[in-house]
C-alpha atoms as a PDB file:
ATOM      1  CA  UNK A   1     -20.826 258.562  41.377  1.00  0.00           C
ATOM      2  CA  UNK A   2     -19.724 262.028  41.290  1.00  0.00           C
ATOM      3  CA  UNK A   3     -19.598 262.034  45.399  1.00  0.00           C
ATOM      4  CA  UNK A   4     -16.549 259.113  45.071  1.00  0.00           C
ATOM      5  CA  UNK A   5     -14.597 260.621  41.977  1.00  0.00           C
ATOM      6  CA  UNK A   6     -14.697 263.698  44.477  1.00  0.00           C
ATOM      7  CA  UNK A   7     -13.229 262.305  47.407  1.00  0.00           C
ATOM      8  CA  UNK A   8     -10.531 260.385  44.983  1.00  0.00           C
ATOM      9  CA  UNK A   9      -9.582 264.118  43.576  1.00  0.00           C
ATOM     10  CA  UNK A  10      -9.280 265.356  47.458  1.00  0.00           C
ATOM     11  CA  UNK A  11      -7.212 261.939  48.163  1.00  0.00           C
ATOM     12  CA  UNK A  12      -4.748 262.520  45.303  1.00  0.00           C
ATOM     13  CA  UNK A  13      -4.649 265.765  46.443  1.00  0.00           C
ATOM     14  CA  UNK A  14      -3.685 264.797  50.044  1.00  0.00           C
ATOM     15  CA  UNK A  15      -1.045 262.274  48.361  1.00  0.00           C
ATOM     16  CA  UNK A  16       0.315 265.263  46.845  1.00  0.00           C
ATOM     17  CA  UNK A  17       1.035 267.338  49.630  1.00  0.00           C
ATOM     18  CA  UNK A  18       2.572 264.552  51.185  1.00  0.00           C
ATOM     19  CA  UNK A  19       4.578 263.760  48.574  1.00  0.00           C
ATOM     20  CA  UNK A  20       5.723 267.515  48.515  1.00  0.00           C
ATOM     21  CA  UNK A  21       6.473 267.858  52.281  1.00  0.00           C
ATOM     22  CA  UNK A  22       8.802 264.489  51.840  1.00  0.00           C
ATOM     23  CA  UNK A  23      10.798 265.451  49.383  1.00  0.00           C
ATOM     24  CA  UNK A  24      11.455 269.217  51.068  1.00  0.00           C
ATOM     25  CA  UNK A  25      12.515 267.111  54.251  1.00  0.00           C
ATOM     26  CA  UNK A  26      14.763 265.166  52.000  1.00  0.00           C
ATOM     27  CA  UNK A  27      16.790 267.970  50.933  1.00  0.00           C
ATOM     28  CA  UNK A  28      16.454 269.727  54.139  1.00  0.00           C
ATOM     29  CA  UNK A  29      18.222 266.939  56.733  1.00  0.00           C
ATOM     30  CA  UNK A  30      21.182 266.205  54.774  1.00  0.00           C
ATOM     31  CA  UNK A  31      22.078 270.294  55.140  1.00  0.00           C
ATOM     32  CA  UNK A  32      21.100 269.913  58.996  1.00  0.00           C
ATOM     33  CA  UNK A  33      23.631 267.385  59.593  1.00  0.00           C
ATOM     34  CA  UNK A  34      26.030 268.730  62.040  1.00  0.00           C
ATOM     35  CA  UNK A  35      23.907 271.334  63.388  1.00  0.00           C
ATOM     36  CA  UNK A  36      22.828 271.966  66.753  1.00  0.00           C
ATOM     37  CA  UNK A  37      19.113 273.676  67.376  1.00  0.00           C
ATOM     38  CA  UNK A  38      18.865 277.227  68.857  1.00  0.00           C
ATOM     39  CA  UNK A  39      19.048 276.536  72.341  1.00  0.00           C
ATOM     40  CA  UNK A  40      20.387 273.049  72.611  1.00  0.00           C
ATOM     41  CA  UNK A  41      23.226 273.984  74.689  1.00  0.00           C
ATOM     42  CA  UNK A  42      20.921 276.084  76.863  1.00  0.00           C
ATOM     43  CA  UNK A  43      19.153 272.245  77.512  1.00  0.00           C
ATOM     44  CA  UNK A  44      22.526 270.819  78.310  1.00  0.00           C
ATOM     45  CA  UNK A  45      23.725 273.311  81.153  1.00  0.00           C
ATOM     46  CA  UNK A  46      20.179 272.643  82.545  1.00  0.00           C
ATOM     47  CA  UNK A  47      20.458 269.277  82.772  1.00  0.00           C
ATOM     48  CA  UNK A  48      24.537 269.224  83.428  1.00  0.00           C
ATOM     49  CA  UNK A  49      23.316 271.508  86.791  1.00  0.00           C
ATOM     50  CA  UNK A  50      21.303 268.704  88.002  1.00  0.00           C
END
C-alpha cells in the first residue's frame, strides 16, 4: 500500500514539473516572436552559397 501512494506522490510530482515548464514556455514564446536565434543568418549564407 505504501509502495503505490509512493509512486502517486513521485507522479504528481512529475505532473508538476510539467506543469511548471509549460507555463514558463507560455510566457516565454510570445516575447520570442520576431526574433531570430544567434546564428540564424550564419545558416542562411551557408545554405544561400550552395
Amino acid at each position: 500500500m505504501m509502495r503505490g501512494f509512493h509512486r502517486a506522490m513521485e507522479f504528481t510530482d512529475l505532473i508538476g514539473v510539467c506543469q511548471g515548464s509549460v507555463a514558463g514556455a507560455s510566457r516565454l514564446v510570445p516575447r520570442l516572436r520576431g526574433h531570430q536565434p544567434p546564428g540564424a543568418t550564419d545558416l542562411t549564407l551557408r545554405h544561400s552559397h550552395k
